[in-house]
N, C-alpha and C. Protein backbone atom coordinates (compact mmCIF):
# COMPACT_ATOMS: atom_id res chain seq x y z
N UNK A 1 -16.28 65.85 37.24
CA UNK A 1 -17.69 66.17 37.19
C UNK A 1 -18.07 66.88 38.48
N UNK A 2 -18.97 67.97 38.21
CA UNK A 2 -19.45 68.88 39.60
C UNK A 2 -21.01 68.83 39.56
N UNK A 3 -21.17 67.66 40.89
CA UNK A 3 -22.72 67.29 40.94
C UNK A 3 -23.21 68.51 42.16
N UNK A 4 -24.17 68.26 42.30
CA UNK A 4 -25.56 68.86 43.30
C UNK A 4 -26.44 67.92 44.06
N UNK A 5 -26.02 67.46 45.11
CA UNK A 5 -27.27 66.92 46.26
C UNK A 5 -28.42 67.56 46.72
N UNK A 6 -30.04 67.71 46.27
CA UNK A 6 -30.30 68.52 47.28
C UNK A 6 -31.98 67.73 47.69
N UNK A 7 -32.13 68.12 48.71
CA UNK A 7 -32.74 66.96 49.71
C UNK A 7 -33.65 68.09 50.56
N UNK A 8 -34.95 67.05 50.97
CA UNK A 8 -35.79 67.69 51.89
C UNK A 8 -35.62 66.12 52.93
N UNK A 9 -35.60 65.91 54.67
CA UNK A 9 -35.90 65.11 54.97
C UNK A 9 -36.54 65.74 56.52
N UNK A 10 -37.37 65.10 56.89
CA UNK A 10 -38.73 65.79 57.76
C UNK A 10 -38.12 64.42 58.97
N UNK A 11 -38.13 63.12 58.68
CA UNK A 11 -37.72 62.26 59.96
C UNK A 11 -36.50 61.31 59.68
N UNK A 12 -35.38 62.09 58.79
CA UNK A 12 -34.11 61.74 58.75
C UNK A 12 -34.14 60.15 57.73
N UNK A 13 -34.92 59.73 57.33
CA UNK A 13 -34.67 58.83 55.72
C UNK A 13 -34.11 59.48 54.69
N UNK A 14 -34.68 59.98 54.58
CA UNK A 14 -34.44 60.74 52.84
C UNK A 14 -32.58 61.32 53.18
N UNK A 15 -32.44 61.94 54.59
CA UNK A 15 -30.53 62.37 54.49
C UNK A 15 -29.72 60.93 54.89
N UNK A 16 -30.33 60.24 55.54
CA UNK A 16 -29.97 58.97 55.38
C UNK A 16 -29.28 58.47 54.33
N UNK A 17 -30.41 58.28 53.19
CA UNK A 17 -29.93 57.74 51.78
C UNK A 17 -29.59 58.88 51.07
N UNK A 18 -29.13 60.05 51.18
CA UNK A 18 -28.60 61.07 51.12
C UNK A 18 -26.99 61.09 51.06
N UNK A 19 -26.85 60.64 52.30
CA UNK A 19 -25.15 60.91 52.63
C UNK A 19 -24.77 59.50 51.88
N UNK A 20 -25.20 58.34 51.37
CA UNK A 20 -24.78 57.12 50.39
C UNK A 20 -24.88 58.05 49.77
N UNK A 21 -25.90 58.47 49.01
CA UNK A 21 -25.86 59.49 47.48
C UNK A 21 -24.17 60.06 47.48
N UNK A 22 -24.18 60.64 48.18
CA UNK A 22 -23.10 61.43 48.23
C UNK A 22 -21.70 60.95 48.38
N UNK A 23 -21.76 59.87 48.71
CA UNK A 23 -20.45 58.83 48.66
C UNK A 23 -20.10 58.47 47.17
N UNK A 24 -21.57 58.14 46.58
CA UNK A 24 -20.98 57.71 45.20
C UNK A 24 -20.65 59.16 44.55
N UNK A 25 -21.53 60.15 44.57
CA UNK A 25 -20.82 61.64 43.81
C UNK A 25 -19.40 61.91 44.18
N UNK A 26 -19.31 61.52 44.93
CA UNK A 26 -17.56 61.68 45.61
C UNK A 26 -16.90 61.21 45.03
N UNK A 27 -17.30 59.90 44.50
CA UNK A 27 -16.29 59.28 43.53
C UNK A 27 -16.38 59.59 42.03
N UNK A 28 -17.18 60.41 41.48
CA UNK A 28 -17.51 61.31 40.36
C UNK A 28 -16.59 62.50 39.98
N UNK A 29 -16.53 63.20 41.20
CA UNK A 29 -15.70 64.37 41.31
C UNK A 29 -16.14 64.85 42.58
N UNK A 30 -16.25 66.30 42.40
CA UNK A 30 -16.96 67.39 43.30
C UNK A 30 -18.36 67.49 43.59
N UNK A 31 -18.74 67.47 45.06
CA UNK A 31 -20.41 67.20 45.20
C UNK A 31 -20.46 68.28 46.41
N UNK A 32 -22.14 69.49 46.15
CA UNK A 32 -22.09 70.02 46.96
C UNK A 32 -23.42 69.26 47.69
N UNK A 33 -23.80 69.37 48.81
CA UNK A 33 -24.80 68.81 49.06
C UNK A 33 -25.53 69.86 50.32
N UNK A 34 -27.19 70.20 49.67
CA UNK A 34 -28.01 70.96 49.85
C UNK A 34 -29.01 70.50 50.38
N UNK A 35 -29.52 70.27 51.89
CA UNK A 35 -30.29 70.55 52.32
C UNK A 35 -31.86 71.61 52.50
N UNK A 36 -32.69 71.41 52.02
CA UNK A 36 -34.22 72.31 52.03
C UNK A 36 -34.72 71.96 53.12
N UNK A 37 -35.27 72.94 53.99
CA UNK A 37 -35.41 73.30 55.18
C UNK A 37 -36.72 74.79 55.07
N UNK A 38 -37.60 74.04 56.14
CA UNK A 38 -38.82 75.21 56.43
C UNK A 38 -37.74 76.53 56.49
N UNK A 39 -38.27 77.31 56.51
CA UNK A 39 -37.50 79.13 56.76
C UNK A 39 -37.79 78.89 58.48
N UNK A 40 -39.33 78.43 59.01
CA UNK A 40 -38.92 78.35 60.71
C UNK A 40 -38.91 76.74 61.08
N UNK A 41 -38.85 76.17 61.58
CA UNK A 41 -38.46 74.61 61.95
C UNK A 41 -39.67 74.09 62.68
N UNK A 42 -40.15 73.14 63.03
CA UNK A 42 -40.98 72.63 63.90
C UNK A 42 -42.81 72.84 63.30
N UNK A 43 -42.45 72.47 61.87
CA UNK A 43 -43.95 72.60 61.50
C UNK A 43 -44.90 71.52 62.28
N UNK A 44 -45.82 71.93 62.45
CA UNK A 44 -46.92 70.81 62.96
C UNK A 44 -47.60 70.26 61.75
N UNK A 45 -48.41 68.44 62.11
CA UNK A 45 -48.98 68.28 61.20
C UNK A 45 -50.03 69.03 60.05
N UNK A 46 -50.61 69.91 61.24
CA UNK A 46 -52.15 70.94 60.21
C UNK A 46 -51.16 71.77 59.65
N UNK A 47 -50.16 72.51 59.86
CA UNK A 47 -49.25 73.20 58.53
C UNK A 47 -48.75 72.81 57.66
N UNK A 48 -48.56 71.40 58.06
CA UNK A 48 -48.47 70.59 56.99
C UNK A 48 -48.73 70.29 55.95
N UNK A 49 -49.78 69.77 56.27
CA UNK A 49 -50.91 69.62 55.26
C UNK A 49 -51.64 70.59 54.75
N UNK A 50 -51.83 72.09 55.52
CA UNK A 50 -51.66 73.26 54.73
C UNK A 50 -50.98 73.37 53.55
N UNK A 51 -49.45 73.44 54.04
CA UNK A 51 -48.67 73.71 52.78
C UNK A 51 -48.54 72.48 52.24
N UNK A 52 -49.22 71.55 52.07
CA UNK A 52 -49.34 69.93 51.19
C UNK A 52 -50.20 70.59 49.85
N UNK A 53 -51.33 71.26 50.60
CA UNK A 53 -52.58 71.60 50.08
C UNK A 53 -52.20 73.14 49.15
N UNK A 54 -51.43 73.56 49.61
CA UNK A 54 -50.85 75.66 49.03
C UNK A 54 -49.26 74.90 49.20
N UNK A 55 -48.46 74.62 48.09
CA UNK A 55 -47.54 74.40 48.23
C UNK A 55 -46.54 75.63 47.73
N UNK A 56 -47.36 76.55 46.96
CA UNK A 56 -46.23 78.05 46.67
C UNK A 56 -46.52 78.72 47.52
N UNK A 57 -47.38 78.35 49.25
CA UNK A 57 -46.71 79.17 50.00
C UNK A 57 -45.53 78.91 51.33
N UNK A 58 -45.33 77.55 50.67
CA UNK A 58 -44.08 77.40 51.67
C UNK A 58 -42.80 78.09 51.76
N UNK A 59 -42.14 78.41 52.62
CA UNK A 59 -41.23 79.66 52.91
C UNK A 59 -40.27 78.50 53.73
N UNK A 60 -39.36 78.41 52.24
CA UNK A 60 -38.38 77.68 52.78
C UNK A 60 -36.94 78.61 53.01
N UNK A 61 -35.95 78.17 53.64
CA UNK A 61 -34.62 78.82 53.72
C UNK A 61 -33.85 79.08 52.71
N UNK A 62 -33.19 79.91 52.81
CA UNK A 62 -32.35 80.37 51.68
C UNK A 62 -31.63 79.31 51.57
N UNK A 63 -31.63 79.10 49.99
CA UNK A 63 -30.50 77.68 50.02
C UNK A 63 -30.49 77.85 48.22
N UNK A 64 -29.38 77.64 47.50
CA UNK A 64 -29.06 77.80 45.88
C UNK A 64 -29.99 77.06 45.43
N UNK A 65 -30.46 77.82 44.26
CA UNK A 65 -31.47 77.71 43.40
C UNK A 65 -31.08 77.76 42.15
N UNK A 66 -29.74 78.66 41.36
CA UNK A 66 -29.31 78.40 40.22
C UNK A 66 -28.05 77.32 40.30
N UNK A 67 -28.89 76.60 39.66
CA UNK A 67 -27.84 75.42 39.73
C UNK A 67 -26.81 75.36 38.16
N UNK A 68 -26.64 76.05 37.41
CA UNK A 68 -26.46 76.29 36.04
C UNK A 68 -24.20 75.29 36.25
N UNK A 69 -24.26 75.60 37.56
CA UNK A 69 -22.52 75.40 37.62
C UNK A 69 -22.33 73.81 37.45
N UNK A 70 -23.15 73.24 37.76
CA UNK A 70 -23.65 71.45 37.89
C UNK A 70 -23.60 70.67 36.34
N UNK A 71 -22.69 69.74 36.48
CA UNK A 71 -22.90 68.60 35.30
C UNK A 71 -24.12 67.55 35.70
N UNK A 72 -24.40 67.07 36.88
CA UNK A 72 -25.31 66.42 37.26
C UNK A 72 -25.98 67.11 38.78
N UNK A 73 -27.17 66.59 38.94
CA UNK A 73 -27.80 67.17 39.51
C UNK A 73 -28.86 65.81 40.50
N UNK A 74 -28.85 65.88 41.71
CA UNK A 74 -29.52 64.85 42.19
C UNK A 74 -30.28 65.23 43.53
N UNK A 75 -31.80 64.67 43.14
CA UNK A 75 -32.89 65.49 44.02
C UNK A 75 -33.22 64.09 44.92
N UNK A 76 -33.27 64.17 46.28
CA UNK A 76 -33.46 63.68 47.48
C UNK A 76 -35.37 63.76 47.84
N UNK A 77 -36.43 62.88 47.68
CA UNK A 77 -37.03 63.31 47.79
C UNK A 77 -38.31 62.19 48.45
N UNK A 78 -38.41 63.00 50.08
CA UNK A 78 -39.14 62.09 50.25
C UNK A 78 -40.89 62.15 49.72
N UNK A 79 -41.98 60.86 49.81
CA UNK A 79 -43.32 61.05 48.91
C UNK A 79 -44.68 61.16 49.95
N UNK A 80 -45.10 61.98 50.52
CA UNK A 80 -46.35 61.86 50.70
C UNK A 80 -47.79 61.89 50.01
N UNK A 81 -48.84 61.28 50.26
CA UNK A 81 -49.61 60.84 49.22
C UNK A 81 -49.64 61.01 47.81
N UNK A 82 -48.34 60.46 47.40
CA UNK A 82 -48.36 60.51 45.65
C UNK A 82 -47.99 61.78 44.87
N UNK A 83 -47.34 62.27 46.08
CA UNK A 83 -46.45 64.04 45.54
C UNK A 83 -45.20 64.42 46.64
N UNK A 84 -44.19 64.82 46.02
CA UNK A 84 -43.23 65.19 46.91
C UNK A 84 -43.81 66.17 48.11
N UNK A 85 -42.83 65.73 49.04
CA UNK A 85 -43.17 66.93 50.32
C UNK A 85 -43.13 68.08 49.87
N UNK A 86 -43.96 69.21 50.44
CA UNK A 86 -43.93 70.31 49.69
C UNK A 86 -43.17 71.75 49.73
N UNK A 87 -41.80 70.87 50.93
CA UNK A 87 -40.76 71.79 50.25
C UNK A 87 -39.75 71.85 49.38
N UNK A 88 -39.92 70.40 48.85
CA UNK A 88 -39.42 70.02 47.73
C UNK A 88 -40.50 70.38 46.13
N UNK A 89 -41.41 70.62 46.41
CA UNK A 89 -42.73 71.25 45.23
C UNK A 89 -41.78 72.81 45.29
N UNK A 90 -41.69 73.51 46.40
CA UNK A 90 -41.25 74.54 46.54
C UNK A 90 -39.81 74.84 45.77
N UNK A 91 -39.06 73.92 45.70
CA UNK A 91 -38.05 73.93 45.45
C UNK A 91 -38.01 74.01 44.00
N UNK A 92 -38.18 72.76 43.30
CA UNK A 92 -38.46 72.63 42.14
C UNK A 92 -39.18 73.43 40.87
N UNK A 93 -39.91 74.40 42.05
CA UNK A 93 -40.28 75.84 41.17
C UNK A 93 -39.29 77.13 40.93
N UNK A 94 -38.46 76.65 42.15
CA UNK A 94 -37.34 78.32 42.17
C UNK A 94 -36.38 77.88 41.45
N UNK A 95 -35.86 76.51 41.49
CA UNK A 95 -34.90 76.40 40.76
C UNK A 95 -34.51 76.17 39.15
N UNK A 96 -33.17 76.90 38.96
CA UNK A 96 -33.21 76.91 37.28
C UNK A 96 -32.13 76.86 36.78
N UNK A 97 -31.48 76.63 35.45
CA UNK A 97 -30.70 76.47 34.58
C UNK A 97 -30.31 74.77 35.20
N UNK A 98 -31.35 74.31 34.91
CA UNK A 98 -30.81 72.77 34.81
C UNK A 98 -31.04 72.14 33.38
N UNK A 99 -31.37 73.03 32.49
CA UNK A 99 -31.03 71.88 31.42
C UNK A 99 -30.20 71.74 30.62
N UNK A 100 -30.17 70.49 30.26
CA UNK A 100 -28.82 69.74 29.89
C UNK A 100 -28.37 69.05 30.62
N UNK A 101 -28.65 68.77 31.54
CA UNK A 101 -28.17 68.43 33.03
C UNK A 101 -28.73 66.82 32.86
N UNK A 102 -27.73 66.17 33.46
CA UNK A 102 -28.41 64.86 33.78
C UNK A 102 -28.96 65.32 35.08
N UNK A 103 -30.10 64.14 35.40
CA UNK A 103 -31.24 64.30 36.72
C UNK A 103 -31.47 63.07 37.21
N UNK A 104 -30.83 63.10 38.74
CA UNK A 104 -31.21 61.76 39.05
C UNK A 104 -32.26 62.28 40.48
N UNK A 105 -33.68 61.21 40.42
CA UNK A 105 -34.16 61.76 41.45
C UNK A 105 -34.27 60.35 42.59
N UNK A 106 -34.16 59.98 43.61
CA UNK A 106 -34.22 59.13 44.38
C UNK A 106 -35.85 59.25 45.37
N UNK A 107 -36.34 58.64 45.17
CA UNK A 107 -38.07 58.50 45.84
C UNK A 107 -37.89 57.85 47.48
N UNK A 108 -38.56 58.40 48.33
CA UNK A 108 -38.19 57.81 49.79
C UNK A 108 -40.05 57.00 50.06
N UNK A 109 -40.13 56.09 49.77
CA UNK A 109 -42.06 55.89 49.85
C UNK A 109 -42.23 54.20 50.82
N UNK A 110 -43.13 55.09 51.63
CA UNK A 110 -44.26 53.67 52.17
C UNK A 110 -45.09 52.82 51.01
N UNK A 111 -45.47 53.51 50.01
CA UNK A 111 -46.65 52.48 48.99
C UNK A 111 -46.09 52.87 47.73
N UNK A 112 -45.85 51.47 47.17
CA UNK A 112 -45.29 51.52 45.14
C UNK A 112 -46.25 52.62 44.31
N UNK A 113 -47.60 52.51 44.20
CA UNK A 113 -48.18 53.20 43.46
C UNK A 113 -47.84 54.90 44.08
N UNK A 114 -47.95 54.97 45.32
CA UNK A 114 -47.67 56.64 45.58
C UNK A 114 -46.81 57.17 45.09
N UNK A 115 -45.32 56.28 44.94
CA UNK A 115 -44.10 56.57 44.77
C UNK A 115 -44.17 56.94 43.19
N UNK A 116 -44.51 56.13 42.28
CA UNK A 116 -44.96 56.01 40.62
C UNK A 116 -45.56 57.49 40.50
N UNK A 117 -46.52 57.50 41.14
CA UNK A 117 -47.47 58.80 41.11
C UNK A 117 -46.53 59.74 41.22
N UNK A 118 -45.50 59.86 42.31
CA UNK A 118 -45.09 61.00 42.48
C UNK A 118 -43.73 61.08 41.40
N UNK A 119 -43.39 60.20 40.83
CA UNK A 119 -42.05 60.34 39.86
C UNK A 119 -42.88 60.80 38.93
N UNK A 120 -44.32 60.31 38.31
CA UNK A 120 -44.74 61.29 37.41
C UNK A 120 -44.81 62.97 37.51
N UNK A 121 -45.20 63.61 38.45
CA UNK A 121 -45.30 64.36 38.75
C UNK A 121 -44.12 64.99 38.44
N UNK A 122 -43.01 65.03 39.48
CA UNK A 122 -41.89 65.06 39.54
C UNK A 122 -41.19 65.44 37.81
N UNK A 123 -41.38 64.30 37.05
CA UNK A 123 -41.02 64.21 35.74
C UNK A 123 -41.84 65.30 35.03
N UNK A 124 -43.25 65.92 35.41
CA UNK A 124 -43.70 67.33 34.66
C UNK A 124 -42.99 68.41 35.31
N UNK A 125 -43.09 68.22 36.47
CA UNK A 125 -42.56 69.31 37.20
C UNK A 125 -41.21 69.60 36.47
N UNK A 126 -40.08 68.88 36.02
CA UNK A 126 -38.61 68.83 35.66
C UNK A 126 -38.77 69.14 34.43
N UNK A 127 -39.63 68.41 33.57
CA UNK A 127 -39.84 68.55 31.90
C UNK A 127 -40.03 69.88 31.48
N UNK A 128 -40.62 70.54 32.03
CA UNK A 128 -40.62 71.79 32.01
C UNK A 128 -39.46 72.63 31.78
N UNK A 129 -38.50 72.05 32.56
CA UNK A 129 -37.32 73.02 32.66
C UNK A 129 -36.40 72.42 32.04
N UNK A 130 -35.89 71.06 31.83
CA UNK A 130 -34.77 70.29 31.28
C UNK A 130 -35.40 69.66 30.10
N UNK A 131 -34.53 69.41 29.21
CA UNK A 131 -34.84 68.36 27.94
C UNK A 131 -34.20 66.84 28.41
N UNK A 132 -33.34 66.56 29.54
CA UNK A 132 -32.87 65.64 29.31
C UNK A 132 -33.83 64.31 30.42
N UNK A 133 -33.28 63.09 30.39
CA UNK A 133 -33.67 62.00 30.71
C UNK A 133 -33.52 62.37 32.46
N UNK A 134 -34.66 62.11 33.30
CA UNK A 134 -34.26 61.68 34.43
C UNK A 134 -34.49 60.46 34.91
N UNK A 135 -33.57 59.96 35.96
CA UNK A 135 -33.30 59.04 36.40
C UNK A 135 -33.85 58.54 37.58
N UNK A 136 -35.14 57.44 37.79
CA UNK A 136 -35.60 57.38 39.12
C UNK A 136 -35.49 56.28 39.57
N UNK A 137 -34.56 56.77 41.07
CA UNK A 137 -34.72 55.42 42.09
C UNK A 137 -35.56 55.50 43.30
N UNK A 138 -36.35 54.58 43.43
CA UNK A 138 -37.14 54.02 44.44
C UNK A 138 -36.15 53.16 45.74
N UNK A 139 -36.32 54.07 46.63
CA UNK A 139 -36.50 53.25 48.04
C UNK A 139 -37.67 53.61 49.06
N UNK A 140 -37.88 51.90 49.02
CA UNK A 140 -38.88 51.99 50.26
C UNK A 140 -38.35 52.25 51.52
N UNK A 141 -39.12 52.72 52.28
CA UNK A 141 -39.44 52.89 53.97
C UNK A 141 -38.62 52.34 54.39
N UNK A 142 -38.81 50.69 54.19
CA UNK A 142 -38.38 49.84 54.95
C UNK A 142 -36.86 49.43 54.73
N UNK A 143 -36.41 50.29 53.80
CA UNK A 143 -34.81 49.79 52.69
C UNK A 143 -33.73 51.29 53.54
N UNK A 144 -34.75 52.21 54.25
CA UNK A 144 -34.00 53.29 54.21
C UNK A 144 -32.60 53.33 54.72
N UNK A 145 -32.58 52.15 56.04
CA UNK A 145 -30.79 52.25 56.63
C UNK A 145 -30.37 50.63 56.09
N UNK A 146 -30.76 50.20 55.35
CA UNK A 146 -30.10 49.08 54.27
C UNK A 146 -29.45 49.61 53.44
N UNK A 147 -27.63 49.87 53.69
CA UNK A 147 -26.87 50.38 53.17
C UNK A 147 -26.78 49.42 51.91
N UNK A 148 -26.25 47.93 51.93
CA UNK A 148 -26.63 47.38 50.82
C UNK A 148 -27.29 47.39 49.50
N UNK A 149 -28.73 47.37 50.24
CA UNK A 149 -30.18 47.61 49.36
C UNK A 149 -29.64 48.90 48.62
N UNK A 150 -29.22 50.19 49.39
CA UNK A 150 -28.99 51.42 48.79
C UNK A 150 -28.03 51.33 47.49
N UNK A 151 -27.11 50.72 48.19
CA UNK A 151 -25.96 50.93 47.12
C UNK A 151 -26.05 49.84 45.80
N UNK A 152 -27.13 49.08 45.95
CA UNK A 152 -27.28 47.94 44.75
C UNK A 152 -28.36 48.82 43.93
N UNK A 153 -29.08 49.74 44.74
CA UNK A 153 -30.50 50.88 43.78
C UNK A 153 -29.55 52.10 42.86
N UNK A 154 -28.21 51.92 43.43
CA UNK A 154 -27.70 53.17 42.74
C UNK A 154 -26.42 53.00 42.19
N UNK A 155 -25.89 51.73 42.00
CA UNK A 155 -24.59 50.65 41.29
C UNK A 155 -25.20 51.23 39.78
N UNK A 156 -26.55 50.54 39.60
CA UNK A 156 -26.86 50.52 37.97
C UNK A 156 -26.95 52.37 37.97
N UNK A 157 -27.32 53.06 38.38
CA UNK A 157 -27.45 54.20 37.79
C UNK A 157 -25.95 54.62 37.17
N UNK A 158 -24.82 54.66 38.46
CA UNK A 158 -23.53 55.02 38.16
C UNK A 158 -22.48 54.23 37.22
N UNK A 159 -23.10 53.59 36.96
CA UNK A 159 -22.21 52.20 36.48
C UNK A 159 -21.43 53.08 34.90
N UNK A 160 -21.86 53.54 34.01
CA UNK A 160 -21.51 54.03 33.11
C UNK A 160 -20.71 55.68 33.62
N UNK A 161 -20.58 56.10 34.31
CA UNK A 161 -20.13 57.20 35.13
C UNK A 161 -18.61 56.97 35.22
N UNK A 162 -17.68 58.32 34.95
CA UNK A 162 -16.20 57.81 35.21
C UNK A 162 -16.32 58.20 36.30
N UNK A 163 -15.72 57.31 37.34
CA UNK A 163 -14.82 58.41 38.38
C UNK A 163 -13.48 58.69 38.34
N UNK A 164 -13.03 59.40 39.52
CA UNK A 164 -12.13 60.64 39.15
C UNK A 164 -10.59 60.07 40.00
């Protein structure tokens, strides 16, 4: 199986539970793993929340967008107020030929309801483009370097999964 990691992380949680992600794809098969990144680095909070507020004008880095080569596909994503960061909004618009694709998305959140909010979202944002089921795991804040916690949130996802 040839998965896809791809991840936004602003204060290093989200690549955190990232590089676990990527331990278990390893044992799947082949995993590339994709980092999303501003186009310049060092946003301040008010651009922030600019592009929170205008999220198709974030100008992120070149980084693969047709993902069509992928049997599975797994989005890294941390939640501010009840919507992905918004270079992950950014992302999720350029990218394409994911359906058919299994979708697993992993939530990085301070508050349960924000996190809910934002897998809905998330789930229009994807529905759009895929017919198939995605898959959402929640970690909190406080779970982020609880390797344990991680790997017991993402046992049940893989559990039916051959590895290689």
């Amino acid at each position: 199986m040839k998965s896809v990691l791809v991840y936004y992380s602003h204060y290093g949680n989200t690549a955190n539970v990232a590089s676990e992600v990527q331990d278990y794809l390893r044992k799947l098969g082949t995993v590339d793993k994709l980092e999303i990144e501003y186009f310049s680095k060092n946003k301040g909070l008010l651009e922030r929340v600019f592009y929170r507020l205008l999220p198709n004008l974030v100008n992120i880095a070149s980084i693969k967008t047709d993902l069509k080569e992928y049997d599975l596909i797994c989005f890294g994503i941390p939640v501010w107020g009840g919507r992905p960061s918004a270079p992950i909004i950014r992302y999720l618009k350029l990218c394409k030929n994911i359906q058919n694709k299994k979708i697993i998305c992993f939530y990085i959140f301070g508050v349960d309801a924000s996190a809910k909010i934002c897998a809905e979202y998330v789930g229009k944002a994807l529905g759009k483009k895929t017919h198939r089921t995605i898959v959402n795991v929640f970690i909190p804040w406080a779970n982020v370097h609880d390797d344990n916690f991680i790997k017991d949130s993402f046992r049940e996802v893989f559990k039916d999964e051959k590895t290689t």
